[in-house]
C-alpha atoms as a PDB file:
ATOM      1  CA  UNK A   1     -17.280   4.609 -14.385  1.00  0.00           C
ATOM      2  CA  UNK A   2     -18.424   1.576 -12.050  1.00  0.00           C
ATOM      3  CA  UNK A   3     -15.581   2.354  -9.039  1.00  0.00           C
ATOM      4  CA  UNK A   4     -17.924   6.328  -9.656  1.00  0.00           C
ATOM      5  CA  UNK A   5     -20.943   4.632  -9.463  1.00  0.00           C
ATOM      6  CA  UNK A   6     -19.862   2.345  -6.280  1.00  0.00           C
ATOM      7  CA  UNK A   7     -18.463   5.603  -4.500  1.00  0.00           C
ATOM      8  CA  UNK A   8     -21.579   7.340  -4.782  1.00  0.00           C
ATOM      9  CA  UNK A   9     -23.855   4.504  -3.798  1.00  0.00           C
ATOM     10  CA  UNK A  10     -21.031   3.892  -0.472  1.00  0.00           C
ATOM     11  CA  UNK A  11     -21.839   7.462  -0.028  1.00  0.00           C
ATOM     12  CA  UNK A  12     -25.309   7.579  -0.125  1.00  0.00           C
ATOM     13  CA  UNK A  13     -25.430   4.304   2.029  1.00  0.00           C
ATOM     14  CA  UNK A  14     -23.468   5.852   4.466  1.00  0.00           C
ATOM     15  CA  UNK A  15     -25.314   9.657   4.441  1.00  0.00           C
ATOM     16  CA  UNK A  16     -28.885   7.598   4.707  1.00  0.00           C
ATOM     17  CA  UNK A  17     -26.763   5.242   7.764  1.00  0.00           C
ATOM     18  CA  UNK A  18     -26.189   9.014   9.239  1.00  0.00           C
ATOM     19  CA  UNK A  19     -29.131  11.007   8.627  1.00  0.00           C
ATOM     20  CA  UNK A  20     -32.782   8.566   8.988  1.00  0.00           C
ATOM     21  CA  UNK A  21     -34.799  11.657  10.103  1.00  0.00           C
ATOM     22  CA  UNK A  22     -33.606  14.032   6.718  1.00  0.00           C
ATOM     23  CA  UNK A  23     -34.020  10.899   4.189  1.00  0.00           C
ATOM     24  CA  UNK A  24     -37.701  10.230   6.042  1.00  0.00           C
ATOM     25  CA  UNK A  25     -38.323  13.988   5.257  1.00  0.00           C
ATOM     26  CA  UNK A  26     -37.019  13.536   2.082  1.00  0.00           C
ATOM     27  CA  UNK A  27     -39.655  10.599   0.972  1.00  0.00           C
ATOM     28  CA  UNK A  28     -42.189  12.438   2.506  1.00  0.00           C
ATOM     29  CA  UNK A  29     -41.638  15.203   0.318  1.00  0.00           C
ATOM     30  CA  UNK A  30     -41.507  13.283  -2.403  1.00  0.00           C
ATOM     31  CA  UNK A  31     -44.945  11.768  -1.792  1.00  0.00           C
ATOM     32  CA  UNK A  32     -46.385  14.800  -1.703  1.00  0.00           C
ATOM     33  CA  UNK A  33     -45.275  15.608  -4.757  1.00  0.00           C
ATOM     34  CA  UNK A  34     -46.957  12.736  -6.316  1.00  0.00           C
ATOM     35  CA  UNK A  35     -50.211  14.477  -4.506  1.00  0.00           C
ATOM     36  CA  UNK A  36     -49.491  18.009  -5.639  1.00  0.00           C
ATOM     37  CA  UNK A  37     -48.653  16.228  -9.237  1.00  0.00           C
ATOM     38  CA  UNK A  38     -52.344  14.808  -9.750  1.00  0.00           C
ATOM     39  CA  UNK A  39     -54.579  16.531 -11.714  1.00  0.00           C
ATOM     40  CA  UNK A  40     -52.877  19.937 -12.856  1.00  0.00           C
ATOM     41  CA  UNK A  41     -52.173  18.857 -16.366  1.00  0.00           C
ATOM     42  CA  UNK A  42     -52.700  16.347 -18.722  1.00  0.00           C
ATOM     43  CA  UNK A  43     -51.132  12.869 -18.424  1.00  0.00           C
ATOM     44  CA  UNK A  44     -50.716  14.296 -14.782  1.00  0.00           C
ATOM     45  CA  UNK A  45     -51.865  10.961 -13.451  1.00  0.00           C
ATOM     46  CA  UNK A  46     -49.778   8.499 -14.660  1.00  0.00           C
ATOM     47  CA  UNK A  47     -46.446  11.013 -14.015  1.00  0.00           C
ATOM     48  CA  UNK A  48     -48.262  11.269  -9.949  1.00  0.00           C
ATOM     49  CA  UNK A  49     -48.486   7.620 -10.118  1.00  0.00           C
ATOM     50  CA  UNK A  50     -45.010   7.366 -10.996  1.00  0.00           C
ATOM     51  CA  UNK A  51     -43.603  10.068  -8.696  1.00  0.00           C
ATOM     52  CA  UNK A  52     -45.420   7.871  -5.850  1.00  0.00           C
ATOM     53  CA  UNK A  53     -43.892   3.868  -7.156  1.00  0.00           C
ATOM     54  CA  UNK A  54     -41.273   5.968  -6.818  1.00  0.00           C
ATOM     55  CA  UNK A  55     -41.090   7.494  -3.292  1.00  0.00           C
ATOM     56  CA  UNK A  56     -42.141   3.517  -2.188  1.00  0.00           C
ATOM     57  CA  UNK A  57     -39.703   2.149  -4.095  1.00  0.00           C
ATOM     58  CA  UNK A  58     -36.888   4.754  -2.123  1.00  0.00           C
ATOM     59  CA  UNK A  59     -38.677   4.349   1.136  1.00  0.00           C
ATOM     60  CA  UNK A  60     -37.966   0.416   0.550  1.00  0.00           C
ATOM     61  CA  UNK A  61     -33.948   1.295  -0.105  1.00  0.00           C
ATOM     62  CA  UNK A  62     -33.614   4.231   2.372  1.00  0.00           C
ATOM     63  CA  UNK A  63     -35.346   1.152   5.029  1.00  0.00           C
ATOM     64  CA  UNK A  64     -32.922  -1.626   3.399  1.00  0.00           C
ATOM     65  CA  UNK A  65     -29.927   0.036   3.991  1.00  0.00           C
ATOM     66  CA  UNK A  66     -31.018   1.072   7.656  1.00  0.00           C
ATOM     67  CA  UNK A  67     -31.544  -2.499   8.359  1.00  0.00           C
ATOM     68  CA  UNK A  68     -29.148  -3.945   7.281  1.00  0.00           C
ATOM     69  CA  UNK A  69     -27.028  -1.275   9.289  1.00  0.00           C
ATOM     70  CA  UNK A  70     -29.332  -2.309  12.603  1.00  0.00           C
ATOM     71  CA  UNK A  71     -29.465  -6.077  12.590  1.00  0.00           C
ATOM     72  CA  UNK A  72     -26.210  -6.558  10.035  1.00  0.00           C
ATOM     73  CA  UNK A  73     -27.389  -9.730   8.154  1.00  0.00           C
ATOM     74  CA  UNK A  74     -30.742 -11.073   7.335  1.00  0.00           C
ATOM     75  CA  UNK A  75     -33.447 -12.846  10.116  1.00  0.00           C
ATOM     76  CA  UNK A  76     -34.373 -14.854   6.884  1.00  0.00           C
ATOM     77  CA  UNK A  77     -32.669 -16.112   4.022  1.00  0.00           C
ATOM     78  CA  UNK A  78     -31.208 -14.517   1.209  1.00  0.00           C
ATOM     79  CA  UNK A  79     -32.934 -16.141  -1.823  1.00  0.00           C
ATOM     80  CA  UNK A  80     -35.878 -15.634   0.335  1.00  0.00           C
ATOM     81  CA  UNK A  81     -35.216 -11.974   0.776  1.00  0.00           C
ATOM     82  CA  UNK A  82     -34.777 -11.256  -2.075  1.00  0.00           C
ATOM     83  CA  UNK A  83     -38.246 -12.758  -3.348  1.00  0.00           C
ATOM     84  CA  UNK A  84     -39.800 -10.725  -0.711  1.00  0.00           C
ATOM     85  CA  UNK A  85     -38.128  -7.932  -2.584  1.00  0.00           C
ATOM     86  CA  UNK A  86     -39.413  -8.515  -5.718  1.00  0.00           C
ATOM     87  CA  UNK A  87     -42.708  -8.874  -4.880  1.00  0.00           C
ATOM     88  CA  UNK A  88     -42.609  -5.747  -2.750  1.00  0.00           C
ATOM     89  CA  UNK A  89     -41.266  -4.040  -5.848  1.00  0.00           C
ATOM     90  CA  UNK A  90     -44.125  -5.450  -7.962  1.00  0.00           C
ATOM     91  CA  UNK A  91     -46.799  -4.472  -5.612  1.00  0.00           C
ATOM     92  CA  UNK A  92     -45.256  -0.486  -5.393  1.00  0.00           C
ATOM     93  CA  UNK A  93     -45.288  -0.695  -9.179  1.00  0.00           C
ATOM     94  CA  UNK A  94     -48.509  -2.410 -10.406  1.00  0.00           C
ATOM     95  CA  UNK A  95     -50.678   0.635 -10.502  1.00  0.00           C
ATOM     96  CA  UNK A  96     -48.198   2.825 -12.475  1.00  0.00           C
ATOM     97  CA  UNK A  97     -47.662  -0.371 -15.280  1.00  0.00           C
ATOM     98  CA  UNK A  98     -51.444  -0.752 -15.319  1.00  0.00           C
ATOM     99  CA  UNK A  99     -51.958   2.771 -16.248  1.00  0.00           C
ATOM    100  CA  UNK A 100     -48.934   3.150 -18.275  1.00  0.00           C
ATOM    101  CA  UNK A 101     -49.772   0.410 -20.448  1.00  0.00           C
ATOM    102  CA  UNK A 102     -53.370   1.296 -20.623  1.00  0.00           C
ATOM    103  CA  UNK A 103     -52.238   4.405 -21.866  1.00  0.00           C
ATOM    104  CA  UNK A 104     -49.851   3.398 -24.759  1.00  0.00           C
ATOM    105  CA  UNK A 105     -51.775  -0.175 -25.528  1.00  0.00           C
ATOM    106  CA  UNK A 106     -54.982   0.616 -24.624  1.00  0.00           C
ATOM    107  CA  UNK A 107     -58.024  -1.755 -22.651  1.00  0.00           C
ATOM    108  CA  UNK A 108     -56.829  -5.053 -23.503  1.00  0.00           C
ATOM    109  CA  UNK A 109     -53.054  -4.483 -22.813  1.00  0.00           C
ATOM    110  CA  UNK A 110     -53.881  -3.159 -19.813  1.00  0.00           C
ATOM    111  CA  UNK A 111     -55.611  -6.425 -18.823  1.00  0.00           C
ATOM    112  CA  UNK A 112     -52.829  -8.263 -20.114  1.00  0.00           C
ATOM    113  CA  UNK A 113     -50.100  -6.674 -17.979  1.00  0.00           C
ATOM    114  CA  UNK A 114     -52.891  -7.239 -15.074  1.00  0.00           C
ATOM    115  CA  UNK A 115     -52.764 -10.924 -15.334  1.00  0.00           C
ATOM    116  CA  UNK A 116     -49.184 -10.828 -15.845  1.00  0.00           C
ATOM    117  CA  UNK A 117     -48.752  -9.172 -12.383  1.00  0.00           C
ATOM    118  CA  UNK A 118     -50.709 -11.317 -10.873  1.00  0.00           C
ATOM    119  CA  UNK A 119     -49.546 -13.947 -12.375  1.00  0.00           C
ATOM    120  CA  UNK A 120     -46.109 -13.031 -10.913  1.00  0.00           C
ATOM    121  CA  UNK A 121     -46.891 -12.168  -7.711  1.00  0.00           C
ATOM    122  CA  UNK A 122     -48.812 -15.687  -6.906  1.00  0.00           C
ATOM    123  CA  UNK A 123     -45.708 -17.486  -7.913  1.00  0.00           C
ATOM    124  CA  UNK A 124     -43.914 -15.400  -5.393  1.00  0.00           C
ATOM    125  CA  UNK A 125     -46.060 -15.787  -3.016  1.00  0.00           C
ATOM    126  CA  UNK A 126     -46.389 -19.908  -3.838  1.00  0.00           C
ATOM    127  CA  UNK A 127     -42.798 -20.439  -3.750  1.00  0.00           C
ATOM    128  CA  UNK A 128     -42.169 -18.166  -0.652  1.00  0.00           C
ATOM    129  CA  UNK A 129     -45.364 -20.410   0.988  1.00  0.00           C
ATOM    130  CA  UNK A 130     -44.006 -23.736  -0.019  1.00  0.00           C
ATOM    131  CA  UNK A 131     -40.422 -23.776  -0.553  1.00  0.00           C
ATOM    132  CA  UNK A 132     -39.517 -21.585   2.446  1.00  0.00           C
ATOM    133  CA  UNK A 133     -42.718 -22.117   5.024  1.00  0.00           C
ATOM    134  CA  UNK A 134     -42.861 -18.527   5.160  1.00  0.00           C
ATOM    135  CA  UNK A 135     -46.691 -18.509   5.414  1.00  0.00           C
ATOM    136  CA  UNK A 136     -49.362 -16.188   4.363  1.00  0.00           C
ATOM    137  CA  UNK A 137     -47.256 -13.055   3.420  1.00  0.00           C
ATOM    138  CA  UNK A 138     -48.358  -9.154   4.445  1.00  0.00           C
ATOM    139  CA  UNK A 139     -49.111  -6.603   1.432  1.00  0.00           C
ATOM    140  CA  UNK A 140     -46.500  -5.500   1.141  1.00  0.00           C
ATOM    141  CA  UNK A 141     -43.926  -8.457   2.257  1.00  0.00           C
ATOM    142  CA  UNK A 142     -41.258  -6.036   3.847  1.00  0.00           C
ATOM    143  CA  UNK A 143     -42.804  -3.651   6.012  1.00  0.00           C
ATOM    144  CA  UNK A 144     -41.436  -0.177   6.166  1.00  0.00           C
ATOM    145  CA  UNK A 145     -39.320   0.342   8.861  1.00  0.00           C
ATOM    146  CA  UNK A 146     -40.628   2.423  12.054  1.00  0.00           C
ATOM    147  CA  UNK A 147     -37.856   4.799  11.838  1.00  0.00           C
ATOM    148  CA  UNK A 148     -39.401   6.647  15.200  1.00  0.00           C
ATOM    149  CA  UNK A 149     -38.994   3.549  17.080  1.00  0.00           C
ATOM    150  CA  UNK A 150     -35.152   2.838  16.049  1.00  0.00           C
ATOM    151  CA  UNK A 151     -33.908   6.254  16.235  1.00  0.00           C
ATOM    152  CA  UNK A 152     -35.541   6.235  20.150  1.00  0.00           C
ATOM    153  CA  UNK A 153     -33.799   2.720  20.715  1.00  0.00           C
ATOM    154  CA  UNK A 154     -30.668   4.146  19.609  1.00  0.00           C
ATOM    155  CA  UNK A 155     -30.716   6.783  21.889  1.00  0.00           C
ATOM    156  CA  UNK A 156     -31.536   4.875  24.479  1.00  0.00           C
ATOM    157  CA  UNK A 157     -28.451   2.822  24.002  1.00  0.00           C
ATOM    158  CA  UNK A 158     -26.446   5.781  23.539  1.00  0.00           C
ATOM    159  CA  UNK A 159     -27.590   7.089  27.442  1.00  0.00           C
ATOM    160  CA  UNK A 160     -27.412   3.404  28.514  1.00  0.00           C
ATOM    161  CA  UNK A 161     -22.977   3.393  27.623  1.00  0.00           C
ATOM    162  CA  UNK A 162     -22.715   6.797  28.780  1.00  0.00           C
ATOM    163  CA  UNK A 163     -24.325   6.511  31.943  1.00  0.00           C
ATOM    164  CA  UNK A 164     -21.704   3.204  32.162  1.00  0.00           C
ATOM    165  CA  UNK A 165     -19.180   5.012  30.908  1.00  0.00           C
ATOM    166  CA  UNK A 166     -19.598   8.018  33.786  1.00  0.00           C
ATOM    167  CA  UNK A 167     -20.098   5.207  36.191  1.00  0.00           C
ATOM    168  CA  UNK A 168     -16.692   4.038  35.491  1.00  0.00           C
ATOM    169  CA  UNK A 169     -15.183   7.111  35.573  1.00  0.00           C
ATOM    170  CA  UNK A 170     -16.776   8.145  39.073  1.00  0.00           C
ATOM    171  CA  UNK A 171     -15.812   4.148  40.418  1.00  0.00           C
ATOM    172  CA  UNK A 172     -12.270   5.005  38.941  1.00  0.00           C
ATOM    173  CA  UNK A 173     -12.065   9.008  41.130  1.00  0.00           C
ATOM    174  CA  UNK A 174     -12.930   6.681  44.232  1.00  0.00           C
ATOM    175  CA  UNK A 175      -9.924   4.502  43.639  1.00  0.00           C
ATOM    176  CA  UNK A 176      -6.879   5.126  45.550  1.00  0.00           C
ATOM    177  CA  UNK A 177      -4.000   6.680  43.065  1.00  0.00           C
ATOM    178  CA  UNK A 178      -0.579   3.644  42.827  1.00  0.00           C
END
């Protein structure tokens, strides 16, 4: 069951590596969803506000595992990465517990699970100011990825070895046969 579960997640690592432009579409979609979701039934909003943690919370994977397939390791520390991580994940989330809990605890669990969150994300943010200098952090910490920009770099590298690679070949035609 786990070597099944690691296949498919190699897989999908690989077919979001492969295809950035379908798995973009494929958020987008999704997010819409969580738009199209709101208001047509009852309990609509909380299921939209999950629908769109959700897209955020794939938009954050889809962009982790094209990163990590650009620059190969991390600019900062792990530990530190994976903070930024977890408050990422806490800030896509926050809305959906608030209104989740308010809906099965009612007013004051709602507040409670407020404080709690906030609670949380300060120590994030104190230990990611203090014990790693990383300064005053973005909302969220990891910014989404500008796919547009990559996928135009990478072309550009792409023309950049084949025009080398047809200069060589045209310097090599020039070259007197041994």
């Amino acid at each position: 069951m786990a070597g099944a579960l690691r296949a498919l997640c190699s897989r999908y690592r690989c077919y979001v590596s492969d295809n950035p432009a379908v798995t973009a579409q494929l958020e987008g979609s999704v997010r819409t969803l969580s738009y199209i979701i709101a208001g047509r039934f009852a309990d609509s909003h909380e299921l939209s506000e999950l629908v769109y943690s959700a897209s955020n919370l794939l938009v954050l994977l889809n962009d982790g595992i094209l990163r990590k397939g650009l620059c190969g390791a991390h600019l900062v520390p792990l530990s530190q990465h994976r903070l930024m991580t977890w408050l990422t994940v806490l800030e896509h989330m926050e809305v959906f517990l608030e209104m989740g809990t308010a809906k099965l605890c009612g007013e004051s669990g709602r507040w409670i699970v407020i404080i709690l969150i906030q609670l949380a994300k300060a120590v994030l943010r104190i230990l990611l100011l203090f014990w790693y200098e990383a300064g005053i952090q973005t909302s969220p910490p990891i910014i989404p990825l500008d796919r547009e920009a990559q996928l135009s770099r990478r072309v550009g590298e792409a023309q950049k070895k084949m025009r080398r690679n047809t200069e060589m070949l045209q310097s090599l035609r020039c070259t007197e046969p041994m």
